[in-house]
Protein backbone atom coordinates (compact mmCIF):
# COMPACT_ATOMS: atom_id res chain seq x y z
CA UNK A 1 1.75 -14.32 39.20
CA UNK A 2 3.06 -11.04 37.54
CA UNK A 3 2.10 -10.34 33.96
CA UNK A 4 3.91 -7.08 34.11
CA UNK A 5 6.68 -8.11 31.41
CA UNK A 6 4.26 -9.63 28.78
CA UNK A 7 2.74 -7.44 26.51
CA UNK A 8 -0.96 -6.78 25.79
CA UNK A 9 -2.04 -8.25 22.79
CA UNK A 10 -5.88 -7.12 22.01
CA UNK A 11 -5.71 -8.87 18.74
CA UNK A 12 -5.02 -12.03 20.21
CA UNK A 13 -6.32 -14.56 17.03
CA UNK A 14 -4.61 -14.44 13.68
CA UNK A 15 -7.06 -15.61 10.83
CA UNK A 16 -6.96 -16.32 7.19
CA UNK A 17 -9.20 -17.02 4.58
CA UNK A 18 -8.49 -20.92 3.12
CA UNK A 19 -9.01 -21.50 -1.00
CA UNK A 20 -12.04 -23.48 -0.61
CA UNK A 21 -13.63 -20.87 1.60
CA UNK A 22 -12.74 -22.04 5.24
CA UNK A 23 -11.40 -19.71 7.83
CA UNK A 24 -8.56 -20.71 9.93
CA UNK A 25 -7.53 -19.21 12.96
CA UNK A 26 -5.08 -19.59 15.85
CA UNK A 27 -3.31 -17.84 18.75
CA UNK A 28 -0.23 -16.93 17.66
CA UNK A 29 0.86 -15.60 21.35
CA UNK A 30 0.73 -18.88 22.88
CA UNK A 31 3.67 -21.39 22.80
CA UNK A 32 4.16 -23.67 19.88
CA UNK A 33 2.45 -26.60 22.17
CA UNK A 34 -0.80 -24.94 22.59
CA UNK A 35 -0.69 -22.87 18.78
CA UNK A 36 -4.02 -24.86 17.15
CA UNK A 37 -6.07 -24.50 14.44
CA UNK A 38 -9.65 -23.54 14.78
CA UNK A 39 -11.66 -23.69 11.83
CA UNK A 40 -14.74 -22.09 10.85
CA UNK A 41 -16.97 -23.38 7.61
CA UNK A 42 -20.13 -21.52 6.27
CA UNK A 43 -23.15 -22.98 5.54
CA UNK A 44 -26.43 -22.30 4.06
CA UNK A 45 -28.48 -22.99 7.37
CA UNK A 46 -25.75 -23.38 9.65
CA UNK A 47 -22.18 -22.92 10.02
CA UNK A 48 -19.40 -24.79 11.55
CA UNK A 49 -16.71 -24.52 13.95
CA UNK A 50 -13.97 -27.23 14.18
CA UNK A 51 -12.52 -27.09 17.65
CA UNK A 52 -12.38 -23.84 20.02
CA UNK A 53 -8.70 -23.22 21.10
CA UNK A 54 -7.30 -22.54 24.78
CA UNK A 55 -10.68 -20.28 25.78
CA UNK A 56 -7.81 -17.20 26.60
CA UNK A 57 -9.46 -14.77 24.03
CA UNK A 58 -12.97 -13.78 22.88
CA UNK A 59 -13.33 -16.34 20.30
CA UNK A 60 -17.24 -15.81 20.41
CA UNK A 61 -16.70 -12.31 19.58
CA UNK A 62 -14.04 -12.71 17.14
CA UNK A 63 -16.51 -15.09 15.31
CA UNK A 64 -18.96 -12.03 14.85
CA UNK A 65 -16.75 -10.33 12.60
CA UNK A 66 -16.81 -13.02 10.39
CA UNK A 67 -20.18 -14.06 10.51
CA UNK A 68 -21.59 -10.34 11.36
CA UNK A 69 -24.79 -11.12 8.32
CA UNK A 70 -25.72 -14.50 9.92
CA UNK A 71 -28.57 -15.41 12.17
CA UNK A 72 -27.91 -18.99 11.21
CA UNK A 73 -26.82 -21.16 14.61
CA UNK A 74 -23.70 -22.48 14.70
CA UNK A 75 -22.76 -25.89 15.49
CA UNK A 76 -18.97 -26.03 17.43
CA UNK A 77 -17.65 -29.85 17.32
CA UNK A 78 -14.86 -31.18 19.52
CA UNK A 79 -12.37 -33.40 17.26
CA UNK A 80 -10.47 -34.39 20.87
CA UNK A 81 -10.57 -32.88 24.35
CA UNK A 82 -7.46 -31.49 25.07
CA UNK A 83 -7.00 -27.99 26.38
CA UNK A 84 -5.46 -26.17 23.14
CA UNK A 85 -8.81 -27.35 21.62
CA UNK A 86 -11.48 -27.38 23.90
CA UNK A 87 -11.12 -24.18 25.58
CA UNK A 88 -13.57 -21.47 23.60
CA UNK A 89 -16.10 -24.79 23.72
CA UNK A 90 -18.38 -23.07 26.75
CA UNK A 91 -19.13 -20.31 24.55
CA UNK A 92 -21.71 -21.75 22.06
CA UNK A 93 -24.53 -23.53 22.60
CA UNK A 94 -24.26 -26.73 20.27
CA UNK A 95 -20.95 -28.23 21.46
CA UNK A 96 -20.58 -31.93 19.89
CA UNK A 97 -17.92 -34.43 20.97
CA UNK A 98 -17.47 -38.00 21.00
CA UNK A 99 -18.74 -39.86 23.65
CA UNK A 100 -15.00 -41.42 25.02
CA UNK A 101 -13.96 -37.17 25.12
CA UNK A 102 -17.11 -36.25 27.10
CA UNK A 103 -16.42 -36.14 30.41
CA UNK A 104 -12.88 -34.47 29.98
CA UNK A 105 -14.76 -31.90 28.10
CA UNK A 106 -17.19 -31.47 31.05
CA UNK A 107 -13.89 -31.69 33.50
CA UNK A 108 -10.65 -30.79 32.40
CA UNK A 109 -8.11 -32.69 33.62
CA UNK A 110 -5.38 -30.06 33.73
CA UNK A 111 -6.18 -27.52 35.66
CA UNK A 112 -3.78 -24.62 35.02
CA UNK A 113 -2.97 -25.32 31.09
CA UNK A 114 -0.53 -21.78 30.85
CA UNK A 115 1.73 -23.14 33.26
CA UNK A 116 4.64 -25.47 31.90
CA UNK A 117 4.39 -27.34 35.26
CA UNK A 118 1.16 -28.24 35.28
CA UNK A 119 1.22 -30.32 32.04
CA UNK A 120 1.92 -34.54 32.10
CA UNK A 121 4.99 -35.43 32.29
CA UNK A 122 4.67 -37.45 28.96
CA UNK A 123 3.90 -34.22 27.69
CA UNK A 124 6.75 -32.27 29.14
CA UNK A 125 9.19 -34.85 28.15
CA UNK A 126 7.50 -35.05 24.43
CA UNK A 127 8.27 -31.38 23.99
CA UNK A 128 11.94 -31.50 26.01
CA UNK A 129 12.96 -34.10 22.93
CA UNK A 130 11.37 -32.02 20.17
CA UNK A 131 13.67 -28.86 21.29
CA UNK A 132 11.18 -27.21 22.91
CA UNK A 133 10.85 -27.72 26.64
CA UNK A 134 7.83 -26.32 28.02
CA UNK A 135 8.45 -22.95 30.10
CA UNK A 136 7.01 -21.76 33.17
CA UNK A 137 4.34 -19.80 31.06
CA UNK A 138 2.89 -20.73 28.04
CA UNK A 139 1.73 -17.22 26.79
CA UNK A 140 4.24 -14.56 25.28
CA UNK A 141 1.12 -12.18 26.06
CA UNK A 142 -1.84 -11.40 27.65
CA UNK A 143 -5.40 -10.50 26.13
CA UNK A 144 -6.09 -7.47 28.65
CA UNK A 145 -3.85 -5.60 31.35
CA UNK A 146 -5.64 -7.94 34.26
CA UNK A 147 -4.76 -11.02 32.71
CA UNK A 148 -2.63 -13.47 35.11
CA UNK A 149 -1.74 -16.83 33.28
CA UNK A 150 -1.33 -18.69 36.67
CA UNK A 151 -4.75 -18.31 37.66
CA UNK A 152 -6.87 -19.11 34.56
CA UNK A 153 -8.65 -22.13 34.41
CA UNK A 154 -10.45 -24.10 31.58
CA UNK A 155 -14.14 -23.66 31.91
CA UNK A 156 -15.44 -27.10 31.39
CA UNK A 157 -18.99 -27.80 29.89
CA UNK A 158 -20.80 -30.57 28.92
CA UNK A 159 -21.86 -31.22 25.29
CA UNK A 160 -25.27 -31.17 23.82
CA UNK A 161 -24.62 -33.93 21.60
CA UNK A 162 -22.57 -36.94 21.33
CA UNK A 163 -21.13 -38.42 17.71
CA UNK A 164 -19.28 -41.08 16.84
CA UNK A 165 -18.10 -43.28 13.46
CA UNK A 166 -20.85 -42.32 10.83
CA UNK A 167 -22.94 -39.89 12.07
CA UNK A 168 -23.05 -36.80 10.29
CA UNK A 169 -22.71 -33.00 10.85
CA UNK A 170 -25.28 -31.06 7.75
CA UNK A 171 -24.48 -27.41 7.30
CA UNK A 172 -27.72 -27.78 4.87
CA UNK A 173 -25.17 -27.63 1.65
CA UNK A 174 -22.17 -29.73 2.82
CA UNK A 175 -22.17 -32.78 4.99
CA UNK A 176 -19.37 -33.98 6.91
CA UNK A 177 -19.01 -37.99 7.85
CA UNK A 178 -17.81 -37.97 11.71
CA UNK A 179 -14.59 -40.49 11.34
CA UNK A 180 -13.25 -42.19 14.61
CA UNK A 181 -9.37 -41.50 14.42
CA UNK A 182 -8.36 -43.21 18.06
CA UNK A 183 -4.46 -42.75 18.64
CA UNK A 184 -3.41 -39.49 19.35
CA UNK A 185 -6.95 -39.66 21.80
CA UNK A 186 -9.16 -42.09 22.35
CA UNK A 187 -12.38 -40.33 21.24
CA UNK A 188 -10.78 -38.17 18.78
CA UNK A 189 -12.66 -37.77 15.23
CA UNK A 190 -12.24 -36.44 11.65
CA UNK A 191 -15.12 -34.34 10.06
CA UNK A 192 -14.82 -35.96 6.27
CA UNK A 193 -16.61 -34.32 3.53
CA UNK A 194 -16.84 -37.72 0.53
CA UNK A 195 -18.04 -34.73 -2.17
CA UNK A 196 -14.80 -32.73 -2.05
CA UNK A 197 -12.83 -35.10 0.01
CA UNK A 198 -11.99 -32.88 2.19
CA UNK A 199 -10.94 -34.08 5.93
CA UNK A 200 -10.33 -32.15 9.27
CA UNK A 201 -8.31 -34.44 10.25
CA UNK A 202 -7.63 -32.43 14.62
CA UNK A 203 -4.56 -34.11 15.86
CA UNK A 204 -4.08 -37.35 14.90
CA UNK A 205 -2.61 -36.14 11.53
CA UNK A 206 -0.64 -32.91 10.25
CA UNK A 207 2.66 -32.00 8.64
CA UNK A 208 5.53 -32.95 11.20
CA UNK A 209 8.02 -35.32 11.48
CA UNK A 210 6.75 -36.90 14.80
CA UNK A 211 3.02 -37.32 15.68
CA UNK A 212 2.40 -37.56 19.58
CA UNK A 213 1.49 -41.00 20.85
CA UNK A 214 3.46 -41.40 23.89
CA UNK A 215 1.06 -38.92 26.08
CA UNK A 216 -1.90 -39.77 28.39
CA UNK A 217 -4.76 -41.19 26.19
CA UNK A 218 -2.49 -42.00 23.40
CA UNK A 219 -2.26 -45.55 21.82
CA UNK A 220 0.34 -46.55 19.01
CA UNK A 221 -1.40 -49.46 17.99
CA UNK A 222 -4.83 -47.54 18.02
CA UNK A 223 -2.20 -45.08 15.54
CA UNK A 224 -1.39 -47.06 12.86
CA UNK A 225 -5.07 -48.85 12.20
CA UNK A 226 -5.81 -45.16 12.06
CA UNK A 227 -3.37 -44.21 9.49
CA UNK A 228 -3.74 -47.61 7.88
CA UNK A 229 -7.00 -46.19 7.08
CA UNK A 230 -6.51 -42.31 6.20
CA UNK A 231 -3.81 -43.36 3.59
CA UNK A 232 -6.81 -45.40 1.81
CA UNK A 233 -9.03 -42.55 2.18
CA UNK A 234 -9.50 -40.14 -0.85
CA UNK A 235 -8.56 -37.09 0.36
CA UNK A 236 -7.91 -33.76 -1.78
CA UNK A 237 -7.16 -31.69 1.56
CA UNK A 238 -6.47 -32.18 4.95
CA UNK A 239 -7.34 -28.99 7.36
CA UNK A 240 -5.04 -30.64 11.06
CA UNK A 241 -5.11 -29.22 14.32
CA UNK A 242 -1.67 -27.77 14.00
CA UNK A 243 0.30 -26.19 11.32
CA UNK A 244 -0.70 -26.00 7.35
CA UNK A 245 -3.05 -27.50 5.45
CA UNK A 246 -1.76 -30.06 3.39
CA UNK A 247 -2.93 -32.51 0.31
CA UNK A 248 -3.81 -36.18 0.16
CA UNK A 249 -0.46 -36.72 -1.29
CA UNK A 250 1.34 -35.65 1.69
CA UNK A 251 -0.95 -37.33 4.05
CA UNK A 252 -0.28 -40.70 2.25
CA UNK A 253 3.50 -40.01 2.86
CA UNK A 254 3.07 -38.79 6.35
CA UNK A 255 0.68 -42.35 7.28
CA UNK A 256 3.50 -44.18 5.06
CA UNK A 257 6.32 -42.84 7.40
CA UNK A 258 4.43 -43.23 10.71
CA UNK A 259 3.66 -47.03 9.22
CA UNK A 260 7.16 -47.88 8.15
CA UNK A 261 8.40 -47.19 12.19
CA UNK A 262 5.44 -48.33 14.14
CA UNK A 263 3.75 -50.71 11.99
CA UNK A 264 4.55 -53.78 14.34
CA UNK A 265 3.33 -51.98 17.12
């Protein structure tokens, strides 16, 4: 496949700092589908990385810069294993996931995740009805002149430790509570932190009108026990998988609305 009429993009993640410290970043040359969050959390003996994106840049190196004083290890956890998410994973050596996301971490189902055609077709018609059909490539750029979209592949690995509902992830001064959020995927998690109530919450929530349970994996009546449950949870933040953070007001309305259409399901 050409690459000749995309652009080179060398600067390939955008980043921000967050108020309470955390550092988001994402690719913003990658289509809407495949634009996730990865977030990064310092600790005193450790530091955190929530999810790894689509693997297409250097997010190993891209970490340095912001962690270019620390020796401390750091301790990359999988909230789901899908291919916007799981694709820097390979890269560090402490990769944690839920056990029902292991072995999709270890084997990627899709195969060729920058081509439009090579998604599911729940997928492809999920983003068709949104407004945004999926195209033949999913890049708007390329990380280096030799780049070719058709032929890269997710690197699968497997993880060095499994998690699920209760155990905890200690940075040595904040601990997160691993929360099983089943819906959206059926091993996805939250990292919730009870002191400052502060949830990364990967897919199952963010701010959008629609969340995706129609795809492979997904489960509407998995859904709504889960949002049953976040909007009782005392949340002062939500950090998703896609888009903005948001507060635990407007997760309580987003759970409300998914509740009010699929709560019989």
């Amino acid at each position: 496949m050409t690459t000749a009429a995309l652009p080179v993009s060398r600067s390939w993640f955008r980043a921000q700092t967050l108020p309470d410290g955390t550092v988001v970043l994402d690719e913003p040359h990658v289509h809407p589908l495949l634009c996730a969050n990865i977030h990064l959390v310092a600790g005193r003996e450790c530091d955190l990385l929530v999810d790894a994106g689509n693997g297409v840049g250097d997010l190993a190196a891209v970490l340095r810069r912001f962690r270019a004083l620390s020796h401390k290890p750091l301790i990359a956890v999988l909230t789901h294993a899908h291919a916007d998410h799981q694709g820097g994973m390979h890269l560090f050596a402490e990769r944690v996931v839920h056990p029902l996301e292991a072995g999709e971490l270890a084997e990627p189902s899709i195969v060729h995740p920058l081509l439009g055609a090579d998604w599911p077709d729940g997928v492809q018609r999920f983003m068709a009805a949104c407004g945004a059909p999926l195209p033949e490539v999913l890049v708007t750029a390329v990380p280096e002149p030799d780049f070719d979209p058709g032929a890269f592949r997710l690197a699968g690995c497997a993880p060095t430790r499994l998690v699920d509902e209760g155990d905890t992830i200690d940075t040595g001064d904040r601990m997160f509570r691993v929360l099983h959020l089943p819906g959206h995927s059926p091993g996805g998690i939250g990292l919730y932190e009870e002191k400052s109530g502060l949830l990364f919450s990967g897919d199952v929530v963010y701010d959008g009108d629609d969340m995706i349970d129609e795809i492979p994996g997904a489960d509407a009546e998995e859904y709504v026990r889960t949002m049953r449950r976040l909007r009782e949870l005392p949340v002062s933040a939500v950090h998703s998988g896609h888009g903005p953070s948001f507060g635990g007001a407007r997760l309580t309305e987003i759970a409300d609305r998914y509740l009010a259409t699929h709560g019989s399901a």
